[in-house]
PDB file of N, CA and C in Angstrom:
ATOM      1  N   UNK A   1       0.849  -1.184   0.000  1.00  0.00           N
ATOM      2  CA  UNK A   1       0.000   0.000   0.000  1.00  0.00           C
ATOM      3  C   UNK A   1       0.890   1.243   0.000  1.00  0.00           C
ATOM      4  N   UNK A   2       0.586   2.381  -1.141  1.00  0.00           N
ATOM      5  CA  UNK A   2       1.144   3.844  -0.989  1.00  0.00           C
ATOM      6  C   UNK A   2       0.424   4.686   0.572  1.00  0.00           C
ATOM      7  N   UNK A   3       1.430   5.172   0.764  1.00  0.00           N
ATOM      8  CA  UNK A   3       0.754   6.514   2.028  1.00  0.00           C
ATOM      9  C   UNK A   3       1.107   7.245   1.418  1.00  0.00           C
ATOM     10  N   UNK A   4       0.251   8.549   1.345  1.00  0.00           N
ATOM     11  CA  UNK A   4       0.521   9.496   1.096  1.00  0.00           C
ATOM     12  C   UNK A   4       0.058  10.501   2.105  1.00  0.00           C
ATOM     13  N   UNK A   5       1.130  11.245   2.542  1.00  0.00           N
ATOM     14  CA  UNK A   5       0.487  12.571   3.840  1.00  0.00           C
ATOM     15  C   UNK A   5       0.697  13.904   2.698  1.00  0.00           C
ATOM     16  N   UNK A   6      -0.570  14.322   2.932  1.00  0.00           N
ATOM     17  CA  UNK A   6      -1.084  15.639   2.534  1.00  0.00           C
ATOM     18  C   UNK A   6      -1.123  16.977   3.432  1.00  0.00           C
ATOM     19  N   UNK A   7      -0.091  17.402   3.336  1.00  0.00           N
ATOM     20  CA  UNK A   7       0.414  18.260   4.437  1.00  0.00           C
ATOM     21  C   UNK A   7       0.505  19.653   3.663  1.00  0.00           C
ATOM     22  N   UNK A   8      -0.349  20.771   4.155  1.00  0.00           N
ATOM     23  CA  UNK A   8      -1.064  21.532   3.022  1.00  0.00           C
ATOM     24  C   UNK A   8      -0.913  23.268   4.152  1.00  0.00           C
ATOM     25  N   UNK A   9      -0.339  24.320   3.380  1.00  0.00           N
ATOM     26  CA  UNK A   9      -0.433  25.541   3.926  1.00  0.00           C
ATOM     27  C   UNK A   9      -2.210  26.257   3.696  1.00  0.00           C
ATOM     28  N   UNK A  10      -2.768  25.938   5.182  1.00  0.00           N
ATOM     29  CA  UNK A  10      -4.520  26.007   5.052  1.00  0.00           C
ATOM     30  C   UNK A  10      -4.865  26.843   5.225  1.00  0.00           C
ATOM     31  N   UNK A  11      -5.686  27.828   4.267  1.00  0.00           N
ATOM     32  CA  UNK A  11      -6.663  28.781   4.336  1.00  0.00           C
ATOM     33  C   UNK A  11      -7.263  28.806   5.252  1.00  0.00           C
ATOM     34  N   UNK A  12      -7.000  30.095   6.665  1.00  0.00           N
ATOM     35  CA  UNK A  12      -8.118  29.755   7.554  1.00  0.00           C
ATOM     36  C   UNK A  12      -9.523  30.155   6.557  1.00  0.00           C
ATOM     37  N   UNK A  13     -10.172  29.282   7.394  1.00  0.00           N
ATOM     38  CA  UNK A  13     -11.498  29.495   7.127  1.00  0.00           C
ATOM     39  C   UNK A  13     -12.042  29.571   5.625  1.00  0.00           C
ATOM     40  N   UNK A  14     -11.648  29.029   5.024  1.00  0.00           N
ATOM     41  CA  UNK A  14     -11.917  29.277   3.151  1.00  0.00           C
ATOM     42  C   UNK A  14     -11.860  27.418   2.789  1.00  0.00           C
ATOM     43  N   UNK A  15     -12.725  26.741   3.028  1.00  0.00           N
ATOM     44  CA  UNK A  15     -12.960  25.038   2.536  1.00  0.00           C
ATOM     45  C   UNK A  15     -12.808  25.039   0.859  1.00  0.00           C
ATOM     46  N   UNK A  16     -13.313  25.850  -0.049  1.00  0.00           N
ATOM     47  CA  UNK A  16     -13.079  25.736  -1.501  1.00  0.00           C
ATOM     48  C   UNK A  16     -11.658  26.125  -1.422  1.00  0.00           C
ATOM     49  N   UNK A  17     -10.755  27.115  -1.309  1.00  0.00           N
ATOM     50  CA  UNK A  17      -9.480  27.329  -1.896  1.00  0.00           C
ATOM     51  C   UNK A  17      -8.813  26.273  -0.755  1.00  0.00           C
ATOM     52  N   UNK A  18      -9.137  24.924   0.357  1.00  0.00           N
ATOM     53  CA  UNK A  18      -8.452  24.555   0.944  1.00  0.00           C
ATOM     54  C   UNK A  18      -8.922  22.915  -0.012  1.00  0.00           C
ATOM     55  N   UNK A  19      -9.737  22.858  -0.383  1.00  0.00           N
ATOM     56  CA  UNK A  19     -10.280  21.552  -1.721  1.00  0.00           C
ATOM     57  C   UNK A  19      -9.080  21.890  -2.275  1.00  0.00           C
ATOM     58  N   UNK A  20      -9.504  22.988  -3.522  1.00  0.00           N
ATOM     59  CA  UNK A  20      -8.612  22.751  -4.516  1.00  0.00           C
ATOM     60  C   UNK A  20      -7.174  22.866  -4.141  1.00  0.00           C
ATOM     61  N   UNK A  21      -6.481  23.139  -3.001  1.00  0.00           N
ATOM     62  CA  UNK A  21      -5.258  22.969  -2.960  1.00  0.00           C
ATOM     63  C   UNK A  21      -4.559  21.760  -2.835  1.00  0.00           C
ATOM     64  N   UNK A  22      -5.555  20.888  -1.808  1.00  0.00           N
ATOM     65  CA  UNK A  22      -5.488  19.303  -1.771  1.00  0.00           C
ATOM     66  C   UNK A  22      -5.482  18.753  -3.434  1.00  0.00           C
ATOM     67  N   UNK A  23      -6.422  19.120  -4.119  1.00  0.00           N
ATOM     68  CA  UNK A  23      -6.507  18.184  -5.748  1.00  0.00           C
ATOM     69  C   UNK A  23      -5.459  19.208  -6.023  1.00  0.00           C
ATOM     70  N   UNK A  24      -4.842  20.101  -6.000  1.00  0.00           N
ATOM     71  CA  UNK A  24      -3.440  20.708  -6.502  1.00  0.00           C
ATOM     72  C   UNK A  24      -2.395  19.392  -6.607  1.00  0.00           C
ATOM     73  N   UNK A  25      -2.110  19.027  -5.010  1.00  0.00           N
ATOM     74  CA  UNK A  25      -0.918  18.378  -4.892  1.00  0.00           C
ATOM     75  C   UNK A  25      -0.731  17.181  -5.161  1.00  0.00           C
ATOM     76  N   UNK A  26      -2.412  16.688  -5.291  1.00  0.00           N
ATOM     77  CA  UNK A  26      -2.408  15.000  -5.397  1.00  0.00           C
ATOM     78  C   UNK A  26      -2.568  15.071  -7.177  1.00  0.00           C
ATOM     79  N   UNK A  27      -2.556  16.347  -7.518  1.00  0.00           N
ATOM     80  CA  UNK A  27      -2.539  16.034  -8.991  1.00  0.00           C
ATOM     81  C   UNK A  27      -1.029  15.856  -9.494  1.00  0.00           C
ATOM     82  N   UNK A  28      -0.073  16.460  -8.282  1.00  0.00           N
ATOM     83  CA  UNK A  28       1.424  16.331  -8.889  1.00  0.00           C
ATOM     84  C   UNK A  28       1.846  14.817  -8.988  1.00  0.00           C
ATOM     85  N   UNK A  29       1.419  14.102  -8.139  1.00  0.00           N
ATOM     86  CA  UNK A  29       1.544  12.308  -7.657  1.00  0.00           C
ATOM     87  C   UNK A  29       0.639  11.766  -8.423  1.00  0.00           C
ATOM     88  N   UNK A  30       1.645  10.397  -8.996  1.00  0.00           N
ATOM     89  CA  UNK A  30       0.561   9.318  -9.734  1.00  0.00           C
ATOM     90  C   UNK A  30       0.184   8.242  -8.086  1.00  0.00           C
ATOM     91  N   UNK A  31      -0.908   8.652  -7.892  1.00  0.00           N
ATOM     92  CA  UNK A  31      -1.517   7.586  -6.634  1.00  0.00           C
ATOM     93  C   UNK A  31      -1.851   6.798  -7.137  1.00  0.00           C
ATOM     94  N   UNK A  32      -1.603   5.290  -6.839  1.00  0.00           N
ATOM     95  CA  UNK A  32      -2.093   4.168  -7.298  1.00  0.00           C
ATOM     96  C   UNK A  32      -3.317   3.636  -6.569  1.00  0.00           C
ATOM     97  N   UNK A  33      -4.311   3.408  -7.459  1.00  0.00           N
ATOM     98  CA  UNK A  33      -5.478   2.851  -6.565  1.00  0.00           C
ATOM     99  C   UNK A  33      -4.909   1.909  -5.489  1.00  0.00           C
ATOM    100  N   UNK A  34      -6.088   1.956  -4.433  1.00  0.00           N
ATOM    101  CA  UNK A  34      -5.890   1.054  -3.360  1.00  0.00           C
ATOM    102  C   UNK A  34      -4.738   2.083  -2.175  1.00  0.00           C
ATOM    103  N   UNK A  35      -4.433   3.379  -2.550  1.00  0.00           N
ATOM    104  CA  UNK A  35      -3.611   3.753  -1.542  1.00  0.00           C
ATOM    105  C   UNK A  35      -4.316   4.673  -0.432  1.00  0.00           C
ATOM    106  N   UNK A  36      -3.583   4.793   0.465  1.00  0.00           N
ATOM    107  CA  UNK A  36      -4.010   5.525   1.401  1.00  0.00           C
ATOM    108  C   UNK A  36      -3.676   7.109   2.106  1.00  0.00           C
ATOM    109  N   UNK A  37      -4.646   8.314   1.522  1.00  0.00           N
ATOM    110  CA  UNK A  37      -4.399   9.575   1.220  1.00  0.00           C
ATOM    111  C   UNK A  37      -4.821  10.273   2.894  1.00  0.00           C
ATOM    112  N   UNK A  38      -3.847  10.528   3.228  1.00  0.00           N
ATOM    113  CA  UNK A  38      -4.245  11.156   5.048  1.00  0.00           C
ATOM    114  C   UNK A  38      -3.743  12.466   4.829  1.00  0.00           C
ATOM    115  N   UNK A  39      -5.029  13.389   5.355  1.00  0.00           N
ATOM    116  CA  UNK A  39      -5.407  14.548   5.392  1.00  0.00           C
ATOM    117  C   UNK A  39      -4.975  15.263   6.679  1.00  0.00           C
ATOM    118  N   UNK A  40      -4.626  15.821   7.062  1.00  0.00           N
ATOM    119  CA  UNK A  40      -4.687  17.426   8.408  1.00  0.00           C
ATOM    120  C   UNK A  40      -5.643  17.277   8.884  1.00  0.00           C
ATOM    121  N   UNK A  41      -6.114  17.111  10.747  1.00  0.00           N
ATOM    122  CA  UNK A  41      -7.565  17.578  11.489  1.00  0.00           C
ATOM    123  C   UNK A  41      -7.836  19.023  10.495  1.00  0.00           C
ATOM    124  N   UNK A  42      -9.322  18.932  10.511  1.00  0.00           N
ATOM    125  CA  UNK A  42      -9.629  20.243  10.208  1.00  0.00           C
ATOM    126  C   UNK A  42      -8.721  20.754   8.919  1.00  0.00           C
ATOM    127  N   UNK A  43      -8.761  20.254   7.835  1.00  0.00           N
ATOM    128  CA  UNK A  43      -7.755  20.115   6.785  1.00  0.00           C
ATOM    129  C   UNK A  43      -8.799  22.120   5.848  1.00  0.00           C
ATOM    130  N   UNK A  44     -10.337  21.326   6.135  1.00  0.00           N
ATOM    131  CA  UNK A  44     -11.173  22.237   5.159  1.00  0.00           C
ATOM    132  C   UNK A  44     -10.918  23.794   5.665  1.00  0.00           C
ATOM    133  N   UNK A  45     -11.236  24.005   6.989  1.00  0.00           N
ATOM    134  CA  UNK A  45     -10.851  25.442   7.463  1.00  0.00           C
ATOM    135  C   UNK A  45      -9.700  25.300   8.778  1.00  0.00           C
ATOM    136  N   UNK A  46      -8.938  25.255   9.106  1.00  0.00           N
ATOM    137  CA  UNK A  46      -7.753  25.281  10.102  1.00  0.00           C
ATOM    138  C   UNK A  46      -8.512  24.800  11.467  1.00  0.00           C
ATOM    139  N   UNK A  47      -7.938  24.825  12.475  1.00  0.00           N
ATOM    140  CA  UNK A  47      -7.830  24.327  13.612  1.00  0.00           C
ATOM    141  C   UNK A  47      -8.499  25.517  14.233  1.00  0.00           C
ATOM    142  N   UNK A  48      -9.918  25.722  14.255  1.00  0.00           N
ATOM    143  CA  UNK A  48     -10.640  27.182  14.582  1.00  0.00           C
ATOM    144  C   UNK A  48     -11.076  26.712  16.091  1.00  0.00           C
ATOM    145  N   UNK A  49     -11.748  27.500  17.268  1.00  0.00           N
ATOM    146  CA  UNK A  49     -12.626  27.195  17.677  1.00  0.00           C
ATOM    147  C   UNK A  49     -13.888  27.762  17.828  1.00  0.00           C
ATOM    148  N   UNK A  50     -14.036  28.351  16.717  1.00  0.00           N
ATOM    149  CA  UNK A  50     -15.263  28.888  16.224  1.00  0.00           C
ATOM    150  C   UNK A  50     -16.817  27.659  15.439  1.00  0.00           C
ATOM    151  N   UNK A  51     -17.167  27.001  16.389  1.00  0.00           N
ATOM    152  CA  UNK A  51     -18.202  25.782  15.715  1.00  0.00           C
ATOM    153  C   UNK A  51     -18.980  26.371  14.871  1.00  0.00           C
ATOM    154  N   UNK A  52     -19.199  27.590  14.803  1.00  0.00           N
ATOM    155  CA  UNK A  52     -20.260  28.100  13.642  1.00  0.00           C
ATOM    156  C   UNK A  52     -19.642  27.811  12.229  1.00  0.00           C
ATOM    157  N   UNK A  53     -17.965  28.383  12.333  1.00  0.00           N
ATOM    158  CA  UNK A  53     -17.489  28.215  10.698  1.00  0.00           C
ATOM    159  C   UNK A  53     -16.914  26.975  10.832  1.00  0.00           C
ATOM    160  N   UNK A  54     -16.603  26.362  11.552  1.00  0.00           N
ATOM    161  CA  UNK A  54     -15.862  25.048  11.240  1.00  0.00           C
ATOM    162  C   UNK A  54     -16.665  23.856  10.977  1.00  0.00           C
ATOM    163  N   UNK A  55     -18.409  23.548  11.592  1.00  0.00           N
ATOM    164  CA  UNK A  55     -18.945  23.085  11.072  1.00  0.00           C
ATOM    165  C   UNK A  55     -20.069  23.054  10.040  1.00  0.00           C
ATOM    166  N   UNK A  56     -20.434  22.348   9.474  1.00  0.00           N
ATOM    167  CA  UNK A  56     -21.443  22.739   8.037  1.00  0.00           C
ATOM    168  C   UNK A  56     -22.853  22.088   7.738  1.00  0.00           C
ATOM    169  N   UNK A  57     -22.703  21.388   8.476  1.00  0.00           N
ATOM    170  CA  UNK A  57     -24.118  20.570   8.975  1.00  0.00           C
ATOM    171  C   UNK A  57     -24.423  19.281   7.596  1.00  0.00           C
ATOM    172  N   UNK A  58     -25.692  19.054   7.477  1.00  0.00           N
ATOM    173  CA  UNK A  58     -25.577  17.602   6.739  1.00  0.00           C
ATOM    174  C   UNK A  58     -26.268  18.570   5.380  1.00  0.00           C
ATOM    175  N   UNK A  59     -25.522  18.063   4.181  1.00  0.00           N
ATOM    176  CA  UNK A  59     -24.558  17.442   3.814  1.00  0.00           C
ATOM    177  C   UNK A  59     -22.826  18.314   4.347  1.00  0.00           C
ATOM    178  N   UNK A  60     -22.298  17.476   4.672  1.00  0.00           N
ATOM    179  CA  UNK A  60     -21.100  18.005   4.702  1.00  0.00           C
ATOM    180  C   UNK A  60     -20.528  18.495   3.662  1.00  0.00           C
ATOM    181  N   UNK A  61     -20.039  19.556   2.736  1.00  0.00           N
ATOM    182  CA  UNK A  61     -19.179  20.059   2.047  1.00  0.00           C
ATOM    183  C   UNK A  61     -17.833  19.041   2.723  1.00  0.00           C
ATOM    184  N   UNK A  62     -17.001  19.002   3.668  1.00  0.00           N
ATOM    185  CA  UNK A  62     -16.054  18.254   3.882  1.00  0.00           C
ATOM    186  C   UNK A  62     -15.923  17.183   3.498  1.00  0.00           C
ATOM    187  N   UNK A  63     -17.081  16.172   4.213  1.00  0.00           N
ATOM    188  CA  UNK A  63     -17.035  14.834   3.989  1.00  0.00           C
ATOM    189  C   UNK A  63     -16.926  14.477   2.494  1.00  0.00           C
ATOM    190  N   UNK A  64     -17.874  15.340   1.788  1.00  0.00           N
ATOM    191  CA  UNK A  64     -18.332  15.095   0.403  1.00  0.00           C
ATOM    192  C   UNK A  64     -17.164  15.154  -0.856  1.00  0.00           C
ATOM    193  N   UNK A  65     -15.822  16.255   0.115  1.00  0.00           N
ATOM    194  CA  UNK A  65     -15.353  16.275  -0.559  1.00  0.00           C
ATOM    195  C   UNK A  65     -13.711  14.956  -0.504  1.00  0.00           C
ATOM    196  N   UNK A  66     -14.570  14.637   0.664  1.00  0.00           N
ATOM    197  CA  UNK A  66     -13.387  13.491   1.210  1.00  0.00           C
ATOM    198  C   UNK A  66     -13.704  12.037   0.582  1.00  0.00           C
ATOM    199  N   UNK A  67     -14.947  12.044  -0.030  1.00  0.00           N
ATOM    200  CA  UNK A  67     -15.619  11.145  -0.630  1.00  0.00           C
ATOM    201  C   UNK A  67     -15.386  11.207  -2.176  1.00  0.00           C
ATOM    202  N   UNK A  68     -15.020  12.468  -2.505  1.00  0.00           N
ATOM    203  CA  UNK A  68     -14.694  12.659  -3.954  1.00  0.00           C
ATOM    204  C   UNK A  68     -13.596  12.287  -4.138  1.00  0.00           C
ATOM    205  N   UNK A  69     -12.419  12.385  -3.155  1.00  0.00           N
ATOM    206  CA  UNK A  69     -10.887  11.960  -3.294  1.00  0.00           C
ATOM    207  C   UNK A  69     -11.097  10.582  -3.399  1.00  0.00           C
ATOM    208  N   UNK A  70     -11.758   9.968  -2.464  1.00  0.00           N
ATOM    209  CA  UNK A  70     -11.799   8.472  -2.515  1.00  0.00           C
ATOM    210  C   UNK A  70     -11.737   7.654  -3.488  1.00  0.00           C
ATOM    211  N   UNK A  71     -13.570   7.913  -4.388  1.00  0.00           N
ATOM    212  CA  UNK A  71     -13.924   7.563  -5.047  1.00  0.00           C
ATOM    213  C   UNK A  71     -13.037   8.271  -6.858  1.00  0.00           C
ATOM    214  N   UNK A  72     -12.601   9.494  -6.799  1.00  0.00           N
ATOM    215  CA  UNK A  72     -11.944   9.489  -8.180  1.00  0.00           C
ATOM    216  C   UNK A  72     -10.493   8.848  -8.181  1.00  0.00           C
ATOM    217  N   UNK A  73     -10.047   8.450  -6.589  1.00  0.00           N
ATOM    218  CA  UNK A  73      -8.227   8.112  -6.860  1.00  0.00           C
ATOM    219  C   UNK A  73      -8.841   6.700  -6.569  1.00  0.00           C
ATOM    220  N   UNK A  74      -9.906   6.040  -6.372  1.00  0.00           N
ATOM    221  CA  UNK A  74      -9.805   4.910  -6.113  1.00  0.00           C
ATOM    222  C   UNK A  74      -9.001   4.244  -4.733  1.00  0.00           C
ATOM    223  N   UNK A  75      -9.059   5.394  -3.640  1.00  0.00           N
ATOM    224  CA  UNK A  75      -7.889   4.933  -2.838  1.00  0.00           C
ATOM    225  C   UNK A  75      -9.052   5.261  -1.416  1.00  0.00           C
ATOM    226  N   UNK A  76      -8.247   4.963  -0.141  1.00  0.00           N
ATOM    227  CA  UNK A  76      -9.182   4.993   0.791  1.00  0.00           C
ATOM    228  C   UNK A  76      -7.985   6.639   1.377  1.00  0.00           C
ATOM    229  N   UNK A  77      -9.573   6.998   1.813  1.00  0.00           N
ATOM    230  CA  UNK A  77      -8.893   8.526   2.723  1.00  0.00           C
ATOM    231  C   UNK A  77      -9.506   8.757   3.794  1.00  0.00           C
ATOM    232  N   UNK A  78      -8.054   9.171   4.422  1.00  0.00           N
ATOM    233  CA  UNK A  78      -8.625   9.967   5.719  1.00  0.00           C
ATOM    234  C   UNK A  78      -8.587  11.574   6.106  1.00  0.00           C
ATOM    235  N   UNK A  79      -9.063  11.682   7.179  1.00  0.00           N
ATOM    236  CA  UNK A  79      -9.074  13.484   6.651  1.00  0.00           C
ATOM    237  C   UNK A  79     -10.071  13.703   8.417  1.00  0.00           C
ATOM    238  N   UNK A  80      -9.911  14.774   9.216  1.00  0.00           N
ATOM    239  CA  UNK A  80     -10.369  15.702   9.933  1.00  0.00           C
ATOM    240  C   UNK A  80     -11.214  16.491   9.632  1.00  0.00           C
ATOM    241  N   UNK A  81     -12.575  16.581  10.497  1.00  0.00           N
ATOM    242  CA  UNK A  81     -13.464  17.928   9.726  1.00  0.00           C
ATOM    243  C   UNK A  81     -14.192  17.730  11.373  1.00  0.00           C
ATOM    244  N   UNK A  82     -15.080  18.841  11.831  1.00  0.00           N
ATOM    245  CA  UNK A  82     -15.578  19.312  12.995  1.00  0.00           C
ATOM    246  C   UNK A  82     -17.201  18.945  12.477  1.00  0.00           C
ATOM    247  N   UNK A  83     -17.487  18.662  13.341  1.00  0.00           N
ATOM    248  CA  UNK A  83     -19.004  17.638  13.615  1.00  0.00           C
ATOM    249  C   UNK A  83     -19.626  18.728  14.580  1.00  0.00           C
ATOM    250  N   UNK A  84     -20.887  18.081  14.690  1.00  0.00           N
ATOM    251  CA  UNK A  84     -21.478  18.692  15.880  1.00  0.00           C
ATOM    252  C   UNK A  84     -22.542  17.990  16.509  1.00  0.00           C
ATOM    253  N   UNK A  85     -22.661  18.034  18.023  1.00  0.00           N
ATOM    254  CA  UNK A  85     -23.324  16.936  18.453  1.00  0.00           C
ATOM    255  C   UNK A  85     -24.630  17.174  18.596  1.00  0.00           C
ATOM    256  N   UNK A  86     -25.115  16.517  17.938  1.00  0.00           N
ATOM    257  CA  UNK A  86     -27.470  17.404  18.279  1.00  0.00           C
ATOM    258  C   UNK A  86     -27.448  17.715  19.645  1.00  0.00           C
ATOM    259  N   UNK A  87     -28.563  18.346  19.551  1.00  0.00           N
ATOM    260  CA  UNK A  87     -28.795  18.871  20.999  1.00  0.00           C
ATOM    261  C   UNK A  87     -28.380  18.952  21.816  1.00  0.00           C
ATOM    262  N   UNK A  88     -26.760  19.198  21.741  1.00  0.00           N
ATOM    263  CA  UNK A  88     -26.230  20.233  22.784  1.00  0.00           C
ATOM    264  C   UNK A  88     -25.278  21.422  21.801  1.00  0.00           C
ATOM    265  N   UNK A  89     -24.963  21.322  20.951  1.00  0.00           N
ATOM    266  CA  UNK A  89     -24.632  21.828  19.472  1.00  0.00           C
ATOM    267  C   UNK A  89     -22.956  22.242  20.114  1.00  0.00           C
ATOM    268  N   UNK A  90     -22.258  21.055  21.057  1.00  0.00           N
ATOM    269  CA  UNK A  90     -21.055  21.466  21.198  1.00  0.00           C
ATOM    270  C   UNK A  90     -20.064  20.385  19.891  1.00  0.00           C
ATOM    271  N   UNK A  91     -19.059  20.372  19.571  1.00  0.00           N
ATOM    272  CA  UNK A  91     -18.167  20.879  18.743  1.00  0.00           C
ATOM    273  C   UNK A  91     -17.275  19.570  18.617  1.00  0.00           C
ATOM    274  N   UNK A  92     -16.954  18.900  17.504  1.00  0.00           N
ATOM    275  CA  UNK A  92     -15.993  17.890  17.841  1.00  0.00           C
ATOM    276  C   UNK A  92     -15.142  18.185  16.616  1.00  0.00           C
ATOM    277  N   UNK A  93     -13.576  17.719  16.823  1.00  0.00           N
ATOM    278  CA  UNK A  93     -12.770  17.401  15.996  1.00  0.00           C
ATOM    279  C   UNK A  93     -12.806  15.886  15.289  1.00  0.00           C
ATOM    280  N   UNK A  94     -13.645  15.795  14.032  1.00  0.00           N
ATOM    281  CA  UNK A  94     -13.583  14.033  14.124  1.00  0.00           C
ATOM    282  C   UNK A  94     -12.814  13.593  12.504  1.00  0.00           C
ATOM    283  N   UNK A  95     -12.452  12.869  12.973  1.00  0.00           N
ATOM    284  CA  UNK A  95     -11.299  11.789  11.626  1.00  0.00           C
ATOM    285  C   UNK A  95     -12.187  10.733  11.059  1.00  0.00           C
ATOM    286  N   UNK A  96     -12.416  10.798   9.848  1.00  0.00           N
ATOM    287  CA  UNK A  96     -13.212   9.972   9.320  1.00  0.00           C
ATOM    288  C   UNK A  96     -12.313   8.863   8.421  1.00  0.00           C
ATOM    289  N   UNK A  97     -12.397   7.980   7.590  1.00  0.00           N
ATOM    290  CA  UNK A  97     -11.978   7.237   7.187  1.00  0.00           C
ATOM    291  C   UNK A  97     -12.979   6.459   6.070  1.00  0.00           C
ATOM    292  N   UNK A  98     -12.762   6.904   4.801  1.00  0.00           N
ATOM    293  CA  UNK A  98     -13.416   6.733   3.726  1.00  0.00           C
ATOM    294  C   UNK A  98     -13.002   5.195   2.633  1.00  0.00           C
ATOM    295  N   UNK A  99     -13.873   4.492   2.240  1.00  0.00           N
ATOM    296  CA  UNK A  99     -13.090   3.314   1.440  1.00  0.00           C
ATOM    297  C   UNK A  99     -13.052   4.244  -0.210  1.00  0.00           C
ATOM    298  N   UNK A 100     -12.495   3.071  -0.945  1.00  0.00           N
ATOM    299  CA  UNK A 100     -12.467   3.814  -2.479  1.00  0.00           C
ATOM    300  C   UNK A 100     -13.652   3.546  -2.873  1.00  0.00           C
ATOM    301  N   UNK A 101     -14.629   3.282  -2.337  1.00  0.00           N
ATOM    302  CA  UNK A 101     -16.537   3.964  -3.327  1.00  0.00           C
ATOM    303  C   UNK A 101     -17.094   4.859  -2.301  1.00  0.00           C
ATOM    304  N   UNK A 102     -15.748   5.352  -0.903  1.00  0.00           N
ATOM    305  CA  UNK A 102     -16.708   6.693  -1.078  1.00  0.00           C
ATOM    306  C   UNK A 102     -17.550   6.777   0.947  1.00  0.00           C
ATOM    307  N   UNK A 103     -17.599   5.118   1.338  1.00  0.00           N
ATOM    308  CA  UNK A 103     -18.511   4.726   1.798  1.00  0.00           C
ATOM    309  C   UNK A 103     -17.640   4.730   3.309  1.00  0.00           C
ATOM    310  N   UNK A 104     -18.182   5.979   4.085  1.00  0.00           N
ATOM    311  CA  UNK A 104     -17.435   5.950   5.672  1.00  0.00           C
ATOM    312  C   UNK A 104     -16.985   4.240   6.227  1.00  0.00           C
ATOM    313  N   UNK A 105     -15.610   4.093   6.426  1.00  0.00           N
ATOM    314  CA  UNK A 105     -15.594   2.693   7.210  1.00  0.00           C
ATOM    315  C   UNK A 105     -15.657   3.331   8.623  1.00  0.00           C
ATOM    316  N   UNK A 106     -14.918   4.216   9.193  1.00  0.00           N
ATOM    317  CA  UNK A 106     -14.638   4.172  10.243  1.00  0.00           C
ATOM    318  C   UNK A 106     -14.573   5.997  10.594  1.00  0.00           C
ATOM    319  N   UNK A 107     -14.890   6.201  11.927  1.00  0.00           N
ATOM    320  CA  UNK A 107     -14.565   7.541  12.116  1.00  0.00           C
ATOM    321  C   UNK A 107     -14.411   7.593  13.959  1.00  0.00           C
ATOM    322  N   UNK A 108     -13.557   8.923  14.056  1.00  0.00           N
ATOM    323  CA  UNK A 108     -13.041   9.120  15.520  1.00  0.00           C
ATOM    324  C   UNK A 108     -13.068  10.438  16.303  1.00  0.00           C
ATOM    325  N   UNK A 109     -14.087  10.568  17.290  1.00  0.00           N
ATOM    326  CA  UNK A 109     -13.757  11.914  17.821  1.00  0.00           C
ATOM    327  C   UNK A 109     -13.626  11.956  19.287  1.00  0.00           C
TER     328      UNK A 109
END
């Protein structure tokens, strides 16, 4: 299996110019399906503790876009994005873990 760490200078607070910088770098690398692409906590907007901008509610813009890496490199990814817990609307840092169609295996907060 390839690892690849995606270690990325992050736009606070800006999730589109912090996407396309991720498909920037993984466009420089031939990733071979089946590898494994690990992302930064909080990769989409920085390490905030602001829960209003860091989370995005359902559908995730994050997840969705952690699901797009998956499913176009064919590889499984992981990646950080801030959740929020119903009804108490406090704040988590959580690591998800995507297969290559896309489909959450595993996640951690």
């Amino acid at each position: 299996m390839h690892v690849f760490l995606v270690q990325l200078d992050i736009q606070w607070h800006d999730a589109e110019a912090n996407f396309a910088r991720v498909r920037s770098l993984l466009d420089r690398e031939s990733v071979p399906p089946g590898s494994l692409l690990i992302l930064p906590e909080l990769f989409s907007v920085g390490f905030t503790m602001n829960v209003d901008i860091a989370t995005e509610g359902e559908p995730s813009r994050s997840r969705a876009f952690l699901a797009e890496l998956a499913i176009t490199r064919q590889s499984y990814v992981a990646g950080g994005l801030a959740t929020r817990e119903e009804g108490t609307g406090k704040g988590f840092n959580t690591q998800i873990v995507l297969g290559p169609d896309g489909d959450e295996l595993a996640s951690y907060r």
